[in-house]
Protein backbone atom coordinates (compact mmCIF):
# COMPACT_ATOMS: atom_id res chain seq x y z
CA UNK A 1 51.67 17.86 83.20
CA UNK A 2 52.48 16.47 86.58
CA UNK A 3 49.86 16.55 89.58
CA UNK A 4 50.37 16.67 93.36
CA UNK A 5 48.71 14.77 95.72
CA UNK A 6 49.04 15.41 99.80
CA UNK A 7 49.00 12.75 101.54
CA UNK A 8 46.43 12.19 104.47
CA UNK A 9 47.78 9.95 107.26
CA UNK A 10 48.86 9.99 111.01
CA UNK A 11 52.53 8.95 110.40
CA UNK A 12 51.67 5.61 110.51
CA UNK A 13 48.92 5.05 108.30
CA UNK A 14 48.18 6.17 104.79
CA UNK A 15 44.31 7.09 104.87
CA UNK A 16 41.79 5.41 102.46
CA UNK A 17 41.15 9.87 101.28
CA UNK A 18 44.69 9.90 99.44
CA UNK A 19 43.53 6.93 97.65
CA UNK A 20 40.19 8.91 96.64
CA UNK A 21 42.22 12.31 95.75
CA UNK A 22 44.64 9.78 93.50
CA UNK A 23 41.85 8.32 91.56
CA UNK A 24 40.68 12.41 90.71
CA UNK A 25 44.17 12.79 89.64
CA UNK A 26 44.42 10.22 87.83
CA UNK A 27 41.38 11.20 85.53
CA UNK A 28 43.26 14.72 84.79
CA UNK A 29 46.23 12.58 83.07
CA UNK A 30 49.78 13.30 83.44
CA UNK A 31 52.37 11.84 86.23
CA UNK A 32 50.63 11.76 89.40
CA UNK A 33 52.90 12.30 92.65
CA UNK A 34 52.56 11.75 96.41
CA UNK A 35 53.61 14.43 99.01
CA UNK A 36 54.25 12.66 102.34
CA UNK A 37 54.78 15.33 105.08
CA UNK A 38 55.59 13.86 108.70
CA UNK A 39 57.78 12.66 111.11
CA UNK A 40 58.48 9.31 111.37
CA UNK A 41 56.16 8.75 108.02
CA UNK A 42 58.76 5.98 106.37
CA UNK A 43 56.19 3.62 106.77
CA UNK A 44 53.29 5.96 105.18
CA UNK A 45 55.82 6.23 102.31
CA UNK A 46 56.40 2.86 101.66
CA UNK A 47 52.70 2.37 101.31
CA UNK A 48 51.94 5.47 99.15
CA UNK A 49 54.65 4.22 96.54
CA UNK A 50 52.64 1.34 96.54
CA UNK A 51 49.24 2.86 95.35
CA UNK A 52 48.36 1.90 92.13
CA UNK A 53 49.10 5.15 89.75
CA UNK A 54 50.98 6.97 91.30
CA UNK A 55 54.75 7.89 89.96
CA UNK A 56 56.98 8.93 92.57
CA UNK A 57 56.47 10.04 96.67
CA UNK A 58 57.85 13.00 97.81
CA UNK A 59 58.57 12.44 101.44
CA UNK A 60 59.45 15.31 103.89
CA UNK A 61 60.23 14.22 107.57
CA UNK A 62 60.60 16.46 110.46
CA UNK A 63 59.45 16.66 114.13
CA UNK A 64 57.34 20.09 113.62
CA UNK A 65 55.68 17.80 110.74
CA UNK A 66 53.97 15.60 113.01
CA UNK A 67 50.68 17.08 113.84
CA UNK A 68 49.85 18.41 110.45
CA UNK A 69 49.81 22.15 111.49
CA UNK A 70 48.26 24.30 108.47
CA UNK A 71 51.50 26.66 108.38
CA UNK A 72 54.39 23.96 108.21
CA UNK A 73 53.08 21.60 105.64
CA UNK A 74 51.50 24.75 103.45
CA UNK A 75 55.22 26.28 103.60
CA UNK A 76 56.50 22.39 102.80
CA UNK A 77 53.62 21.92 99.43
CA UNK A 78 54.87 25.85 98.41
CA UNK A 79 58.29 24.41 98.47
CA UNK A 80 57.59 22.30 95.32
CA UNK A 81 54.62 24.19 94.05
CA UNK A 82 56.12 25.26 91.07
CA UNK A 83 57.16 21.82 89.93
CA UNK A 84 53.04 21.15 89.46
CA UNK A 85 50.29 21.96 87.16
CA UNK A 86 47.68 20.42 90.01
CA UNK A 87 47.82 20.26 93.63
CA UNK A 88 45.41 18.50 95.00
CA UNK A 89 43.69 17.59 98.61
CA UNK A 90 41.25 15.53 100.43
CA UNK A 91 38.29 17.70 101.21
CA UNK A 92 38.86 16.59 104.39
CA UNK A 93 39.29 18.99 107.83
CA UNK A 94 43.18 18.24 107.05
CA UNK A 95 42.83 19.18 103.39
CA UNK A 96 40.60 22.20 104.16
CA UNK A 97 42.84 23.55 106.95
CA UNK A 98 46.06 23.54 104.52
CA UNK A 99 44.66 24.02 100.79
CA UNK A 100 43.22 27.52 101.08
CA UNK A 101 46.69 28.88 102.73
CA UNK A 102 48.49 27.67 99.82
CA UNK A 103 46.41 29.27 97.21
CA UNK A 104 46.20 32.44 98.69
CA UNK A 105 50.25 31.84 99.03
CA UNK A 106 50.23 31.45 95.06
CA UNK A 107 47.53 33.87 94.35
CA UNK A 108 45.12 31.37 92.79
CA UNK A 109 41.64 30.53 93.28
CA UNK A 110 41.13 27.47 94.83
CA UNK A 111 38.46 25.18 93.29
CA UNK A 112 36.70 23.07 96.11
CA UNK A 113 35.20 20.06 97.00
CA UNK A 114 35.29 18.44 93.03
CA UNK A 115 33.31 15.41 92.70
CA UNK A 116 34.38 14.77 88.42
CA UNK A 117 36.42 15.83 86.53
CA UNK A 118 35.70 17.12 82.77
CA UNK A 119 39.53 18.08 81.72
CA UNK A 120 42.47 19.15 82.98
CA UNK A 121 41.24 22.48 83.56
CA UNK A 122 37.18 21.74 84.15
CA UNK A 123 35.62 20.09 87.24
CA UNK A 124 32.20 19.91 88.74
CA UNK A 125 31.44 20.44 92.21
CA UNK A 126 27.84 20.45 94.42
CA UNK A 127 26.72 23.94 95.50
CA UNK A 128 23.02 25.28 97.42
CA UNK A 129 23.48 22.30 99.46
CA UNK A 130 24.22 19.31 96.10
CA UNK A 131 20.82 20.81 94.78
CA UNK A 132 23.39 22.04 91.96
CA UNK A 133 26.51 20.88 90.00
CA UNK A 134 28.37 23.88 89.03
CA UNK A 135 31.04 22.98 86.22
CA UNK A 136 33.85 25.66 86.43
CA UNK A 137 36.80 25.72 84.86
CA UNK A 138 40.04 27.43 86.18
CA UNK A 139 42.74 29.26 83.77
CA UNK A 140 45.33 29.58 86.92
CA UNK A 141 49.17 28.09 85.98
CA UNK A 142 48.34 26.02 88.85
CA UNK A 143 45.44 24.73 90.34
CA UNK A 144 44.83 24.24 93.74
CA UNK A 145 41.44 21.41 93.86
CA UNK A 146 40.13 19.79 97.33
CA UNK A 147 38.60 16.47 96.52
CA UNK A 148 35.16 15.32 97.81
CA UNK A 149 36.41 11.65 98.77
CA UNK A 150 32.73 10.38 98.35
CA UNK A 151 33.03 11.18 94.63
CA UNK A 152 35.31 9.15 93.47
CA UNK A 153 36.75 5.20 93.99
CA UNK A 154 39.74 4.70 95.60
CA UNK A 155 42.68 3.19 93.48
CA UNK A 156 43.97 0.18 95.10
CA UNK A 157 46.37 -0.08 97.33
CA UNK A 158 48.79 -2.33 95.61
CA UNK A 159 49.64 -2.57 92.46
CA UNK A 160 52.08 0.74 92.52
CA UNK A 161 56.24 0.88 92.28
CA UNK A 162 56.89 4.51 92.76
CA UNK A 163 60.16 5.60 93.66
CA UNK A 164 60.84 7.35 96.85
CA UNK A 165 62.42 10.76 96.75
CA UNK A 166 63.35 12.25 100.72
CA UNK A 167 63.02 16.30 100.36
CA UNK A 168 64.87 18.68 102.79
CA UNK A 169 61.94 19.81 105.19
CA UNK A 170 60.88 23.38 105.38
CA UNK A 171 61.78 25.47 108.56
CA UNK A 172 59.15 25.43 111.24
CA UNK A 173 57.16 28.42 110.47
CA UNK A 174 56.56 29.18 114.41
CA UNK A 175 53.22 30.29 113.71
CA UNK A 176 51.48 27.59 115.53
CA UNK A 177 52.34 25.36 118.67
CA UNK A 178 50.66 22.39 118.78
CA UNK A 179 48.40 22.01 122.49
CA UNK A 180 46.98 18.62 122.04
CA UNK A 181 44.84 16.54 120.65
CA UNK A 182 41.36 15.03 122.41
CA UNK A 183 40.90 11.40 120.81
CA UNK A 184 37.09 9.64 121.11
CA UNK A 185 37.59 5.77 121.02
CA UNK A 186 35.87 3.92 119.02
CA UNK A 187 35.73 0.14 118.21
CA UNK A 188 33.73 0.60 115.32
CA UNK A 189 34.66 1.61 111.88
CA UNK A 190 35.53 5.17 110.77
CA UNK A 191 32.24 7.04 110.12
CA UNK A 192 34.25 8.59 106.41
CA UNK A 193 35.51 5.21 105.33
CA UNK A 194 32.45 2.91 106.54
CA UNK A 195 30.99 0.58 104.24
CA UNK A 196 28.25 0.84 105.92
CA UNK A 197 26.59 3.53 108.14
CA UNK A 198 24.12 3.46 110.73
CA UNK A 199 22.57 7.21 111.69
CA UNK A 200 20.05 8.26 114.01
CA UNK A 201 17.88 11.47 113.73
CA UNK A 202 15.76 13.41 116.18
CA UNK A 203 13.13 10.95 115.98
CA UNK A 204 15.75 8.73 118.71
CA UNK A 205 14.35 11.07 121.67
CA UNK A 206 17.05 10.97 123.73
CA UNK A 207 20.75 9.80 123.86
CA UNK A 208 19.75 6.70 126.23
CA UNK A 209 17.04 5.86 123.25
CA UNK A 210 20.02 6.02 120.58
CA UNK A 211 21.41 3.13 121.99
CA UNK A 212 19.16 0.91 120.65
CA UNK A 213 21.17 1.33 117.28
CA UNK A 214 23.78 -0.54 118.58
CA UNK A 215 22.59 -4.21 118.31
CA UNK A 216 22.05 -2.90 114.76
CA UNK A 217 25.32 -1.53 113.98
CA UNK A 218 26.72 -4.46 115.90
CA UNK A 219 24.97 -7.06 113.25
CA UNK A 220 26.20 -5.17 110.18
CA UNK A 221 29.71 -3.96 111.42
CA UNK A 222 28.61 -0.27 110.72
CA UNK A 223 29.82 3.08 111.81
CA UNK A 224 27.23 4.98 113.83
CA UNK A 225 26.38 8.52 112.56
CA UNK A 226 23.65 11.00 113.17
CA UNK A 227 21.65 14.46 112.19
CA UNK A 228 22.66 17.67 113.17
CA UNK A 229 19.20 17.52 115.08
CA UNK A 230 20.71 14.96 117.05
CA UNK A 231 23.78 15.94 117.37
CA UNK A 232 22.31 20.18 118.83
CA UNK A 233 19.84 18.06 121.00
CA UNK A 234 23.32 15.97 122.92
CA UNK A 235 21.63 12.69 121.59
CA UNK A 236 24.90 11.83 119.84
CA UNK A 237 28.15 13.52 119.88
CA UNK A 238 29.94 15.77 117.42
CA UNK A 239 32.06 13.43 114.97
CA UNK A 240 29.14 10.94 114.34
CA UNK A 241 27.43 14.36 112.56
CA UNK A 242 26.50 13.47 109.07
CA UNK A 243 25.40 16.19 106.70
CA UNK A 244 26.62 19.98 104.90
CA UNK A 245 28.15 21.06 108.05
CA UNK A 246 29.27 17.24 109.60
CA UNK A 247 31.13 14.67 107.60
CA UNK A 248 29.87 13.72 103.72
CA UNK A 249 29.72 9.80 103.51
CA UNK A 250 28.95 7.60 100.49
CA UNK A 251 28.94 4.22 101.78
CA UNK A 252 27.52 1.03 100.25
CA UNK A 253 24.65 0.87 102.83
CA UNK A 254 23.31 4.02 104.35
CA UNK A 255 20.39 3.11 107.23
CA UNK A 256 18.33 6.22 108.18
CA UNK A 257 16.50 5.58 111.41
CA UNK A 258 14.13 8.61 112.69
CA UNK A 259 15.27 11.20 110.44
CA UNK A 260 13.06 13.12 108.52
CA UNK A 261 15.67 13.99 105.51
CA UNK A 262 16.64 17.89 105.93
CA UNK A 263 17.95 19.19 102.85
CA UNK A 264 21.63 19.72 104.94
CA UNK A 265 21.89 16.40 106.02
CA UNK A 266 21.14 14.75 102.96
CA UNK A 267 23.78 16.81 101.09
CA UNK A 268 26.02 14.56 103.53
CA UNK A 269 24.27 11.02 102.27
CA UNK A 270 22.72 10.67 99.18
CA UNK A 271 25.49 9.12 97.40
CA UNK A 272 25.23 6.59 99.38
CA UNK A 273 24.42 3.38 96.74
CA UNK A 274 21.78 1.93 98.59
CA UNK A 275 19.37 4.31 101.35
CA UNK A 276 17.33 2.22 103.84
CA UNK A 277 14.82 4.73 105.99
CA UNK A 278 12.90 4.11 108.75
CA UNK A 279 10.34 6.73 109.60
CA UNK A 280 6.69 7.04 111.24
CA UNK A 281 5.85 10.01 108.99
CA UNK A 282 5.31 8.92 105.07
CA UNK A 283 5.88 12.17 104.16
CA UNK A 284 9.59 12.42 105.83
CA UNK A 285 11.77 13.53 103.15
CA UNK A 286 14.01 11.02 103.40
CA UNK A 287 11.91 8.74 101.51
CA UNK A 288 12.53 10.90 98.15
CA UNK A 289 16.09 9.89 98.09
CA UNK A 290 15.85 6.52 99.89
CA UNK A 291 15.85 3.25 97.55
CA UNK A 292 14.04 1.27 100.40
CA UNK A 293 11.52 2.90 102.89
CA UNK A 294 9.58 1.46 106.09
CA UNK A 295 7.08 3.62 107.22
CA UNK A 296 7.29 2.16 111.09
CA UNK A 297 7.67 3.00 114.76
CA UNK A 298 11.38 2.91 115.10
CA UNK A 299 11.20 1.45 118.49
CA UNK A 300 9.41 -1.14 116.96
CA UNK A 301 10.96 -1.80 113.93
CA UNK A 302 14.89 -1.69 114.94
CA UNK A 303 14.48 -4.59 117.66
CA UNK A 304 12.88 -6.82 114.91
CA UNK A 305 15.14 -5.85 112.34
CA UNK A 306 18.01 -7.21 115.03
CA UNK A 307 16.38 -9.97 115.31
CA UNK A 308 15.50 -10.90 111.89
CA UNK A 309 19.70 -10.06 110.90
């Protein structure tokens, strides 16, 4: 049995995800390999064969690689498809946008968003919002698995001596063009591999009033998220969204500040190992999943927190 893992990167970078979706493979035994599909992803290659784990990198280089279009690097996984009993992807937007393509391309059923894995053939995954862990178990000759990230520890980085094997790249499918790509710059640390997250809910009041999470973040060298309430309301933007239909973090420190704990958003958090909430109503559910709670005026509390950090 020999598993495939696609590699998430941006052709110079090997993101901390693969490392997650290696560490599910891992636990389904066999040869786990690396499928590095870019241009100018050498680089990305040399530090996938060094993962701890993994067996051999395929890498697959090509201009119409670059931006990770669904149709090219679905036609470059089908390529090798048959050489697997797993393929697997970060549940990530990347993962998402490429996985379901290639199992409807091999006529399986794709089995999303695992977060443990049984056997080879059985995996749990959250459904009605991580109220429920289904445990399903797929007969298919190969099996197509996103990855919840949050679910699983990241193998380290070093400690691997894969070989590297340079595939012929699949023809561009000319399907899709790539337009461009709008990039928000941020100092701080990505929201998905944070070890520690500050997020803001409705209770902020208004974008100018989410600033005062700043001096917080600041002190702890956190990644700023926030609520979908926030988010609809324009007090934060888009990618800080945290939550069922944002981004699903598990960091070591989650801080909660003026949310009230919808059951969406904390599908997003509540792996998270230790939940800090700050909220004037005691009955906010976000004090059911929280380990510590302050029942506070926000405005109040945040500026002596600062201080007191």
């Amino acid at each position: 049995m020999t598993i495939l893992v696609i590699a998430e990167h941006d052709n110079s970078h090997l993101k901390v995800a693969t490392r997650n979706t290696v560490a599910a493979a891992a636990k389904m035994g066999g040869d786990v390999h690396v499928l590095v599909a870019g241009s100018g992803a050498q680089v990305v290659a040399d530090q996938a064969s060094k993962v701890a784990g993994v067996a051999k990198v395929l890498l697959a280089d090509a201009p119409h690689l670059a931006e990770g279009l669904a149709e090219n690097v679905a036609a470059q996984v089908l390529a090798v498809a048959q050489n697997y009993s797993h393929i697997l992807f970060p549940a990530t937007a990347s993962g998402k946008n490429v996985a379901p393509r290639v199992a409807a391309r091999l006529d399986v059923a794709q089995v999303s968003d695992i977060i443990a894995v049984d056997s080879p053939d059985t995996f749990q995954h959250p459904i009605y919002a991580g109220n429920a862990i289904a445990t399903v178990q797929s007969s298919d000759p190969i099996k197509v698995i996103t990855v919840r990230t949050t679910g699983f520890d990241a193998v380290s980085e070093q400690g691997g001596q894969a070989v590297i094997e340079t595939l012929a790249a699949e023809a561009d499918s000319g399907l899709s063009s790539f337009v461009g790509r709008e990039v928000a710059q941020n100092d701080r640390p990505e929201l998905t591999a944070a070890k520690i997250v500050v997020s803001g809910g409705r209770g902020m009041g208004s974008a100018e009033n989410f600033k005062i999470l700043d001096p917080l973040a600041d002190k702890l060298g956190a990644a700023l998220g926030a609520s979908r309430a926030a988010v609809d309301a324009g007090y934060a933007p888009n990618d800080w969204q945290v939550g069922q239909t944002g981004k699903i973090v598990a960091p070591q420190l989650y801080v909660a500040i003026g949310i009230s704990g919808a059951i969406q958003h904390l599908a997003g958090m509540k792996d998270s190992k230790v939940i800090v909430a700050i909220n004037k109503d005691a009955e906010a559910p976000i004090f059911g999943v929280a380990d510590y709670g302050l029942v506070a005026d926000l405005f109040q509390a945040v500026p002596e927190l600062v201080k007191a950090l």
